[in-house]
N, C-alpha and C. Protein backbone atom coordinates (compact mmCIF):
# COMPACT_ATOMS: atom_id res chain seq x y z
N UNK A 1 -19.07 4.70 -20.21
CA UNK A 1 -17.69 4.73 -20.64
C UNK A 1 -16.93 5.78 -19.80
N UNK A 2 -15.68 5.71 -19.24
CA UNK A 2 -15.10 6.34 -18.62
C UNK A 2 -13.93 7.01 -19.25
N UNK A 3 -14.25 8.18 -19.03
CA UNK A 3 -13.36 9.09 -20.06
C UNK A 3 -12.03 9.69 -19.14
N UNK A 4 -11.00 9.46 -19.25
CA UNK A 4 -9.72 9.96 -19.08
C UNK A 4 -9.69 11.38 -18.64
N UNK A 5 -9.38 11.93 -17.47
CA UNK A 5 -9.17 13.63 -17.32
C UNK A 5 -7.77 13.77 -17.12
N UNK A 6 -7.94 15.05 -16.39
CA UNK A 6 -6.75 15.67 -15.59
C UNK A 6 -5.98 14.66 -14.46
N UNK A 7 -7.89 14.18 -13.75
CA UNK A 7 -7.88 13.90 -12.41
C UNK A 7 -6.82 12.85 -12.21
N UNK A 8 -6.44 11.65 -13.66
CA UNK A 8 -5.99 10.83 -13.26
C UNK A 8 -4.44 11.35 -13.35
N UNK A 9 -4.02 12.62 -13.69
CA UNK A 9 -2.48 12.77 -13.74
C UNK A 9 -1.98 13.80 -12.34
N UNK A 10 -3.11 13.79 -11.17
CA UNK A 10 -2.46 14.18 -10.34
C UNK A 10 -2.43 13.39 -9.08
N UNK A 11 -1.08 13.49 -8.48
CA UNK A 11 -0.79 12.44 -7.47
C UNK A 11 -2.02 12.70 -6.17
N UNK A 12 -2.45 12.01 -5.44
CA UNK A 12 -3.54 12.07 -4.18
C UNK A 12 -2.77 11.33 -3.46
N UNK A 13 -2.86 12.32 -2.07
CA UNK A 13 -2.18 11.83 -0.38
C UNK A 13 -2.26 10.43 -0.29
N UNK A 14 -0.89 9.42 0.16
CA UNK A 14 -1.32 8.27 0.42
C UNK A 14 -1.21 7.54 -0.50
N UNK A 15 -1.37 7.50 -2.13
CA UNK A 15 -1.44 6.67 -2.99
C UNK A 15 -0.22 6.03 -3.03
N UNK A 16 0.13 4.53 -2.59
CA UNK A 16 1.17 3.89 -3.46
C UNK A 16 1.67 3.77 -4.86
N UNK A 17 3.40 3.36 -4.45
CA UNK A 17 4.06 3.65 -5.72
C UNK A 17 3.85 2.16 -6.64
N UNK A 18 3.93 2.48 -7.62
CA UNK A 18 3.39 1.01 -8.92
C UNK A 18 4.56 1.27 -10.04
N UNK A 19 5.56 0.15 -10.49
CA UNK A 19 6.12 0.80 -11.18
C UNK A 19 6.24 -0.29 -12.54
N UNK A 20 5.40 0.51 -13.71
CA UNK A 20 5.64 -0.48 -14.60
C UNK A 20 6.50 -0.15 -16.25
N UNK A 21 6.59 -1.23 -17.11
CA UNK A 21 7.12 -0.73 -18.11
C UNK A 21 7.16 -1.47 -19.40
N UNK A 22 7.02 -0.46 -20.18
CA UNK A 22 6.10 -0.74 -22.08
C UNK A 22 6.88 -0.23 -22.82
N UNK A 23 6.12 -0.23 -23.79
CA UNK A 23 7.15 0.50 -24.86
C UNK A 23 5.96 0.53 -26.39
N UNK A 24 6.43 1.37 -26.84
CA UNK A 24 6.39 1.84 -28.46
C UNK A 24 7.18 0.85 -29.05
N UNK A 25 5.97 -0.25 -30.35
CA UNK A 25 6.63 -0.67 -31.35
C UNK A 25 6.29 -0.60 -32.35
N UNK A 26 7.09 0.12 -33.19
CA UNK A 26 7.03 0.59 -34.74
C UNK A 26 7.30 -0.16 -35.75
N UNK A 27 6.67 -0.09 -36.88
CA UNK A 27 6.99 -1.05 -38.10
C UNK A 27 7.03 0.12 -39.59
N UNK A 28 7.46 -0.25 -40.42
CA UNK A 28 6.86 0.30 -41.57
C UNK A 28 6.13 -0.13 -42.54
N UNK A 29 5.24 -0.26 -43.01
CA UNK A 29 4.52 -0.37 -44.28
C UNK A 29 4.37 0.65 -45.40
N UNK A 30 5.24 0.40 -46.25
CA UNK A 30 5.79 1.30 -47.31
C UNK A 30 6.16 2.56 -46.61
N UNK A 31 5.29 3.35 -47.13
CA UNK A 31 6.06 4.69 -46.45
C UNK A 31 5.06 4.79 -45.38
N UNK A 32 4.14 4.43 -44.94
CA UNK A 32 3.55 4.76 -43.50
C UNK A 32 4.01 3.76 -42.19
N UNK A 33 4.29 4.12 -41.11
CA UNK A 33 4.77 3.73 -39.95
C UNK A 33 3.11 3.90 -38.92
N UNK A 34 3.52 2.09 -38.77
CA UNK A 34 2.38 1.85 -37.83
C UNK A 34 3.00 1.90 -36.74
N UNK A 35 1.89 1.60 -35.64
CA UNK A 35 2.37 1.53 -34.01
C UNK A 35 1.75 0.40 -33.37
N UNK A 36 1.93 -0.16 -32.65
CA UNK A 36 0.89 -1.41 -32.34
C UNK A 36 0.65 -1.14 -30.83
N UNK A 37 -0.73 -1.15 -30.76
CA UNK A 37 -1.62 -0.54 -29.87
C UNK A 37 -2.27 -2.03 -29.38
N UNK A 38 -2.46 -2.15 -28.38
CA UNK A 38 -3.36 -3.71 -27.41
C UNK A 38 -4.40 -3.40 -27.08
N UNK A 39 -5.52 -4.17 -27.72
CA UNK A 39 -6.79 -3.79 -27.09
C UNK A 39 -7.25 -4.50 -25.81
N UNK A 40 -7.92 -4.17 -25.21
CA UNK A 40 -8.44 -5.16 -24.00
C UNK A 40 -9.61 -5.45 -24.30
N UNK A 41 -10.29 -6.03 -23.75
CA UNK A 41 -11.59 -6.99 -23.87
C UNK A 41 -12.85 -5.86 -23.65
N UNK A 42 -12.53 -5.07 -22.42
CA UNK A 42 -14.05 -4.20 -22.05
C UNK A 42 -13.86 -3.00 -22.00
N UNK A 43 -12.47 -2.63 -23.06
CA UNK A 43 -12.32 -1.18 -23.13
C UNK A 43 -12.78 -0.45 -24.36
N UNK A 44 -13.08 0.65 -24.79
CA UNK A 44 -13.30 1.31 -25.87
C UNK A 44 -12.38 2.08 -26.21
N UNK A 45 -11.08 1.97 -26.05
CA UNK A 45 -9.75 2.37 -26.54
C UNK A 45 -8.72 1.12 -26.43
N UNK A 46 -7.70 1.76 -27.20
CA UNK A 46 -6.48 0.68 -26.91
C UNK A 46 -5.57 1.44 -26.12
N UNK A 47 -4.41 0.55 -25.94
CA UNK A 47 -3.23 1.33 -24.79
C UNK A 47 -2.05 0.71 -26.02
N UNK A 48 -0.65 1.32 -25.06
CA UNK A 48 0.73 0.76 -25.46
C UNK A 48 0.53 0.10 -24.54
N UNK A 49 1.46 -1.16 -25.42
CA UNK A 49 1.58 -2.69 -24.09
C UNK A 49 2.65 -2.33 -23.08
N UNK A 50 2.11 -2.22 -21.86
CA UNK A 50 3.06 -2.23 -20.85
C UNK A 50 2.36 -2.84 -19.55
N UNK A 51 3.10 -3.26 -18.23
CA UNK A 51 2.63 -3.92 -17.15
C UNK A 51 3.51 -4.10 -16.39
N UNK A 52 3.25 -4.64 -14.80
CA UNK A 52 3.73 -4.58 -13.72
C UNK A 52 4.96 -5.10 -13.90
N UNK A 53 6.68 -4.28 -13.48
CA UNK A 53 7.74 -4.94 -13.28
C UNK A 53 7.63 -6.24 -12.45
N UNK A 54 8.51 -7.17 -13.03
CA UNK A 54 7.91 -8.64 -11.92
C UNK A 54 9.32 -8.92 -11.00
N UNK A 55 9.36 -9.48 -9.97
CA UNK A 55 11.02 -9.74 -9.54
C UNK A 55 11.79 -10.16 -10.08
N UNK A 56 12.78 -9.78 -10.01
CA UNK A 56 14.03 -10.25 -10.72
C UNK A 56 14.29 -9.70 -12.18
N UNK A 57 13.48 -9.19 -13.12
CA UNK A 57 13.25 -8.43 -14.15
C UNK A 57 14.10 -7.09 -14.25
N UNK A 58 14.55 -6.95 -15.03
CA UNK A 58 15.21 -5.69 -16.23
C UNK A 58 13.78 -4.90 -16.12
N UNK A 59 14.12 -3.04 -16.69
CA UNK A 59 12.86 -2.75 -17.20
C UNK A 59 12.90 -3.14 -18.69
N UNK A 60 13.83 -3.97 -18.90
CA UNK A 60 13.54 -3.75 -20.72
C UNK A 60 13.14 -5.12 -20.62
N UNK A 61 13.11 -6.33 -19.73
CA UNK A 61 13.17 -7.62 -19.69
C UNK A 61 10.96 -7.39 -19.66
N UNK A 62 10.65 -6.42 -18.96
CA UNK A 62 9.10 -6.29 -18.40
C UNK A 62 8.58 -5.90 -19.97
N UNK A 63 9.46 -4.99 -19.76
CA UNK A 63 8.82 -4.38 -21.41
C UNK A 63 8.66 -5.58 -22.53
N UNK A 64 9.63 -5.82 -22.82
CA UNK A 64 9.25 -7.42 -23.69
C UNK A 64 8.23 -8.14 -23.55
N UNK A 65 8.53 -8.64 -22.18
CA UNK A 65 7.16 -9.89 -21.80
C UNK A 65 5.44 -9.07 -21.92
N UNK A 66 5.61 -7.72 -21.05
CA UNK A 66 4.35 -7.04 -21.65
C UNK A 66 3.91 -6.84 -23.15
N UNK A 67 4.94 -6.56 -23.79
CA UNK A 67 4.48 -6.32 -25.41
C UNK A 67 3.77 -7.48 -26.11
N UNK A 68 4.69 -8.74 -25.56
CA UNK A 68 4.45 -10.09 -25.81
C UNK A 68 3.12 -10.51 -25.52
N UNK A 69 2.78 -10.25 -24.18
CA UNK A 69 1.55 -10.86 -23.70
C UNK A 69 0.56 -9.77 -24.18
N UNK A 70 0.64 -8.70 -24.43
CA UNK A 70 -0.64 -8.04 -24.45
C UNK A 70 -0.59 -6.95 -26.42
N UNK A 71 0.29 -7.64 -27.00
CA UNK A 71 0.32 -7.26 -28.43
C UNK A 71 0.13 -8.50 -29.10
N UNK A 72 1.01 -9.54 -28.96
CA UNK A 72 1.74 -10.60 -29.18
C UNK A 72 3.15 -10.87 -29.98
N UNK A 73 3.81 -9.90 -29.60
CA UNK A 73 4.73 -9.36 -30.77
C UNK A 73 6.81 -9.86 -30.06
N UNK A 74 6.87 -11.23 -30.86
CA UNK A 74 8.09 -11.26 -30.19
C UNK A 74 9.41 -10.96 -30.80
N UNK A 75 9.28 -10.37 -31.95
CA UNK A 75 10.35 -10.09 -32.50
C UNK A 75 10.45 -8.24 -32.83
N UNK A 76 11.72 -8.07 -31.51
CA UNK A 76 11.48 -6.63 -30.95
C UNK A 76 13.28 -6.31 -31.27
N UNK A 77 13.67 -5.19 -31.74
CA UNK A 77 15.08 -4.73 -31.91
C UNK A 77 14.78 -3.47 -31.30
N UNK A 78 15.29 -3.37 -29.76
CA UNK A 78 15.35 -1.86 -29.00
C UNK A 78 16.21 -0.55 -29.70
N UNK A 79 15.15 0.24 -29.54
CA UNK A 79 16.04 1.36 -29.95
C UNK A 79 16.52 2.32 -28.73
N UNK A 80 15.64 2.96 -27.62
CA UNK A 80 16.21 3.15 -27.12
C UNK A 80 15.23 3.49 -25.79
N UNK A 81 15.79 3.53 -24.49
CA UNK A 81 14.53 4.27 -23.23
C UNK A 81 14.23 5.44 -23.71
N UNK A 82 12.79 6.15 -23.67
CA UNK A 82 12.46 7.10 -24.62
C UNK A 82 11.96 8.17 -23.20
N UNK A 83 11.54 8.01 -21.95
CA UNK A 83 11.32 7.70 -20.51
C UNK A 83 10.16 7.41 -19.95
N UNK A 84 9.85 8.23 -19.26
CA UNK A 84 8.99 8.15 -18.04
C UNK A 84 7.26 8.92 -18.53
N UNK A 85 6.38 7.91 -17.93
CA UNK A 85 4.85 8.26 -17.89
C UNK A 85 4.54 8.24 -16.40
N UNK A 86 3.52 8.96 -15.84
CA UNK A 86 3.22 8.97 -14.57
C UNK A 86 1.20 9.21 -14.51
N UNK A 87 0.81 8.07 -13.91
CA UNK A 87 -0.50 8.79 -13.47
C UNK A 87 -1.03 7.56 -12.72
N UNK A 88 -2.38 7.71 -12.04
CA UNK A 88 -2.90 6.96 -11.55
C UNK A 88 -3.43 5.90 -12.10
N UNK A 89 -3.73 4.38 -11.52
CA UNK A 89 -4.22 3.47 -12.10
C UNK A 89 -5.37 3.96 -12.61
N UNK A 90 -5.99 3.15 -13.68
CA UNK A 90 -7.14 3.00 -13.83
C UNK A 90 -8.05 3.29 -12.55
N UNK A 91 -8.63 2.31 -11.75
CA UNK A 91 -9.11 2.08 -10.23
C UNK A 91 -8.27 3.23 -9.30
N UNK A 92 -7.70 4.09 -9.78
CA UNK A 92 -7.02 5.84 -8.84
C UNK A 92 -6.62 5.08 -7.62
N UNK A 93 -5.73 3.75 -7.13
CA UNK A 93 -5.58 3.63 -6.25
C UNK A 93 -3.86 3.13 -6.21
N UNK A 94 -3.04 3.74 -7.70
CA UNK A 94 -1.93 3.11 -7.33
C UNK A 94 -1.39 4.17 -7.90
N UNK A 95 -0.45 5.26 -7.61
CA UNK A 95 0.81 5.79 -8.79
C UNK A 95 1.34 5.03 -9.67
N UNK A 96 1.21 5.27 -10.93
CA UNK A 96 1.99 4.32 -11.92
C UNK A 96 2.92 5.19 -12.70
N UNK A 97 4.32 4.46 -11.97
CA UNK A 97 5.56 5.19 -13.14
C UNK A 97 5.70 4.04 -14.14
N UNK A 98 5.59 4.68 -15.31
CA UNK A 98 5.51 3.44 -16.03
C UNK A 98 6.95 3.97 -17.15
N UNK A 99 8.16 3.20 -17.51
CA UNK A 99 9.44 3.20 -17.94
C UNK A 99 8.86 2.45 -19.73
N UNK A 100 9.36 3.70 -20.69
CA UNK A 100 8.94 3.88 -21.44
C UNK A 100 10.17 3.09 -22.66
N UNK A 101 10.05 2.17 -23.40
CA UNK A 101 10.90 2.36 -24.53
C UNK A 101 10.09 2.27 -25.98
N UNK A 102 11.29 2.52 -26.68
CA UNK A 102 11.06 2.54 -28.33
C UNK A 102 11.66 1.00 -29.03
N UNK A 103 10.80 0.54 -29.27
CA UNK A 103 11.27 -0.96 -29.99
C UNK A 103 10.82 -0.79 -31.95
N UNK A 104 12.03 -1.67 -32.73
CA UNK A 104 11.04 -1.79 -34.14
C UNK A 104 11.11 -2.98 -34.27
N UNK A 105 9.75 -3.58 -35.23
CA UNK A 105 9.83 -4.81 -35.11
C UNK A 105 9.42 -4.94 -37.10
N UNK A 106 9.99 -5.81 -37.49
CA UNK A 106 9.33 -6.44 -38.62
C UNK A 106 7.73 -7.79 -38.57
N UNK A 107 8.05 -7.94 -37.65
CA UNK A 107 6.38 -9.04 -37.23
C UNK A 107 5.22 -7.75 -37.54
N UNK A 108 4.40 -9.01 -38.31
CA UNK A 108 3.11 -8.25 -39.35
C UNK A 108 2.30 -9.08 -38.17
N UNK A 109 1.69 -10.20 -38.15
CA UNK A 109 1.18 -11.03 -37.44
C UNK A 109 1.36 -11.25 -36.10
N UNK A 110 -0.09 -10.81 -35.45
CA UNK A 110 0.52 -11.05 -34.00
C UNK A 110 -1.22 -11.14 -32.89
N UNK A 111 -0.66 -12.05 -32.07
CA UNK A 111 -1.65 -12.78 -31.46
C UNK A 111 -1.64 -12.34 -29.75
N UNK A 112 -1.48 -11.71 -28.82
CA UNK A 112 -1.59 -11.86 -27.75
C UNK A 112 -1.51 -12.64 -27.17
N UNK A 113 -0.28 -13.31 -25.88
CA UNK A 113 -0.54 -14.43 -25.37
C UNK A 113 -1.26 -14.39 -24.16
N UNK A 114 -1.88 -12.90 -23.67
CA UNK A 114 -2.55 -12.93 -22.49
C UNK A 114 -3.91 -12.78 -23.07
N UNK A 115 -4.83 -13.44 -23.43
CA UNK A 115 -5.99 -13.24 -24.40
C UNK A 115 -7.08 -13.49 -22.92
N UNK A 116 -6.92 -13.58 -21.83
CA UNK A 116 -7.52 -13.23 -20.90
C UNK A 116 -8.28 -11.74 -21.14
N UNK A 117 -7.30 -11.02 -20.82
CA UNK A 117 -7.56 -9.46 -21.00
C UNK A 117 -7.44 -8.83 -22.67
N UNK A 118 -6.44 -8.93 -22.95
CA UNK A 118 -6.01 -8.38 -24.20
C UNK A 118 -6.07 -9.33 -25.38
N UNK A 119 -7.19 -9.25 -26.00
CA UNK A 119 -7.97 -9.66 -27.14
C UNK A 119 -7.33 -9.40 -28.39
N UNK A 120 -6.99 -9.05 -28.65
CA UNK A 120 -6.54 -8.28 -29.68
C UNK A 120 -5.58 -7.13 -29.79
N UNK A 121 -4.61 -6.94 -31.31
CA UNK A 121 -3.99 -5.80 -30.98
C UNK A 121 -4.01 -5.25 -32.33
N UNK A 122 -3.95 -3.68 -32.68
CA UNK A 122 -4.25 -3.03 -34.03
C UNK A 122 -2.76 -2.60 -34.53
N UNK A 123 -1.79 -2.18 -35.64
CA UNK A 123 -1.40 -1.50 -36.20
C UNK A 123 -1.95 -0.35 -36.76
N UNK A 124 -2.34 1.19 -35.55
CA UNK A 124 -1.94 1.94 -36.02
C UNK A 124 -1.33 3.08 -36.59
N UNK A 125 -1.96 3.33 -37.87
CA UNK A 125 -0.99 4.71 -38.64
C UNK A 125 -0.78 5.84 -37.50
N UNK A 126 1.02 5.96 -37.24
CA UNK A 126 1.03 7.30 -36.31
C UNK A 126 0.52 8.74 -36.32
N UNK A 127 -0.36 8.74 -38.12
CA UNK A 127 -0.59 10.02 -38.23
C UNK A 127 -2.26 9.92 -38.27
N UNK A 128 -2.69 8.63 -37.83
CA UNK A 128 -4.11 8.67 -37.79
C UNK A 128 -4.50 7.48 -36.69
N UNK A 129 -4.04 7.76 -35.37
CA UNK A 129 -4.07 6.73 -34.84
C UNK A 129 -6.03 6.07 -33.93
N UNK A 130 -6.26 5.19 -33.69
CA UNK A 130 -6.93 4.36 -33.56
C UNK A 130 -7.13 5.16 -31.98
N UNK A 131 -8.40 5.58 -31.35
CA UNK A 131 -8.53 5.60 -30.23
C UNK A 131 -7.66 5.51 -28.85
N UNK A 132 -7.10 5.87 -28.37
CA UNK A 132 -6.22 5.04 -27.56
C UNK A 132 -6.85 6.06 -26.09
N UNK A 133 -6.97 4.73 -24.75
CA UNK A 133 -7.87 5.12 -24.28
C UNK A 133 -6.31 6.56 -22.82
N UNK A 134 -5.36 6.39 -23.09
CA UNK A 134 -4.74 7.35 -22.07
C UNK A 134 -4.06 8.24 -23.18
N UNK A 135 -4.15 9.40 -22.51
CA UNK A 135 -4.15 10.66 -23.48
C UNK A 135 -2.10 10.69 -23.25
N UNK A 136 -1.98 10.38 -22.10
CA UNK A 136 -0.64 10.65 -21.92
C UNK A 136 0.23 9.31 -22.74
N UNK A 137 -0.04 8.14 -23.33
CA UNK A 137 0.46 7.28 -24.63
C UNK A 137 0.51 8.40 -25.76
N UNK A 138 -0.52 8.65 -25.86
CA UNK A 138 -1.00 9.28 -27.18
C UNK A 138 0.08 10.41 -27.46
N UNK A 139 0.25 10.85 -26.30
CA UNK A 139 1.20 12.51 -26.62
C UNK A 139 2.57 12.03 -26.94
N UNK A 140 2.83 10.84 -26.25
CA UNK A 140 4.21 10.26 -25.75
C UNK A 140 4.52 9.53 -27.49
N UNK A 141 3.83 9.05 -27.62
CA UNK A 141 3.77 8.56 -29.74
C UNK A 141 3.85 10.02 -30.16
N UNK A 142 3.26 11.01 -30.23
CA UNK A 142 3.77 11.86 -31.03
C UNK A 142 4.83 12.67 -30.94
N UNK A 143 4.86 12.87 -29.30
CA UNK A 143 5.94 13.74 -29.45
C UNK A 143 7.61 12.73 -29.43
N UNK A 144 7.37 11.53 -29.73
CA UNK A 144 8.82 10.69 -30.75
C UNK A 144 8.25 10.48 -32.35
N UNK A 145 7.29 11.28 -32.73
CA UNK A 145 7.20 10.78 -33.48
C UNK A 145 8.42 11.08 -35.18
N UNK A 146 9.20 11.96 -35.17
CA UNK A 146 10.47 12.52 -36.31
C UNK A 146 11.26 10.88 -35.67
N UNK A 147 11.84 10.83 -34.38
CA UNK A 147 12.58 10.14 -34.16
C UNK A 147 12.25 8.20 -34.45
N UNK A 148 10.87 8.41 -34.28
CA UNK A 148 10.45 6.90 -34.67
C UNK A 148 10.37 6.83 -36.09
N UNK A 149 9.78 7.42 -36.71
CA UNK A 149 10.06 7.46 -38.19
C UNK A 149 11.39 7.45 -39.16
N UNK A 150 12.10 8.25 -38.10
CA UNK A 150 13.41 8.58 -39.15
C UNK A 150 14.37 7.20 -38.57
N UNK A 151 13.86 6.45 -37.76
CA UNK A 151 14.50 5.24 -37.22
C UNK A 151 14.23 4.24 -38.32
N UNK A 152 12.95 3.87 -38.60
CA UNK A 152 12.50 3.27 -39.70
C UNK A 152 12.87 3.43 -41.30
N UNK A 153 13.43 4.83 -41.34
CA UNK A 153 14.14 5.14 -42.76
C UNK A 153 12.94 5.86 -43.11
N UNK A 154 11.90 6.38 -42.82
CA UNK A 154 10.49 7.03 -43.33
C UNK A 154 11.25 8.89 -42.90
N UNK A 155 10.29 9.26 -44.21
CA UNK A 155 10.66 10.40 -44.30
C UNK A 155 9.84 11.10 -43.08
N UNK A 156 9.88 12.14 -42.10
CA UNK A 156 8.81 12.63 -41.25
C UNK A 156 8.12 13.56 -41.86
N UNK A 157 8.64 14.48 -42.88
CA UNK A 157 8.04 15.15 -43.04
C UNK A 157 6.93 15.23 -44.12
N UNK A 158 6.41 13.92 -44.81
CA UNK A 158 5.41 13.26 -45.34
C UNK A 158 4.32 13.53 -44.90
């Protein structure tokens, strides 16, 4: 299993630029606020759904179709660009700026339409979340986390 460092958040000579974009989508269930996290097939964490800008694409147009294909989640009300993540691919051979938003969605049910890779996707609790395999998602959920909550009408300080 390959564990996440430092190594992958510093830029190396030469690496091309990759620029993709995801987003945070929040729901509520009573008073706890889930997050929906995409699993992949041969990973032992999940990620936020995000992926390669395609031509002709918005970053909020990428962000959709990624959430879509790798959550399965199409009913998304933007809240707002929340910004920027930066680190190396997986495979350390691409810079990835990856353009960050905040979406809420009421969809409970949801299927992945890229079930190639992304198998599955979890709802979870922001205050007990589910593995997630890049440390820099993880920080990026908490540190919105007053603002994603208090978006939802949830108290934060619960």
């Amino acid at each position: 299993m390959t564990q996440i460092d430092d190594s992958w958040y510093r830029r190396l000579p030469g690496i091309p630029d990759h620029i993709s974009s995801g987003g945070i989508v929040a729901r509520a269930e009573g008073d706890v606020c889930l997050i929906a996290l995409a699993g992949e097939r041969h990973s032992p964490g999940y990620i936020m759904p995000k992926g390669t800008v395609e031509s002709g694409e918005s970053l909020e147009e990428t962000a959709r179709r990624e959430i879509l294909e790798e959550a399965g989640i199409r009913e998304l009300s933007l809240v707002r660009k929340l910004g920027v993540l930066e680190r190396l691919s997986f495979n350390k051979d691409l810079w990835v700026t990856t353009h960050v938003f905040l979406f809420t969605t009421t969809q409970v049910e949801a299927t992945p339409t890229d079930a190639e890779i992304h198998d599955h996707m979890v709802w979870g609790p922001i205050d007990d979340l589910p593995h997630i395999l890049w440390p820099d998602q993880k920080r990026c959920i908490l540190a919105n986390r007053i603002e994603i909550m208090t978006v939802l009408g949830l108290d934060p300080t619960t």
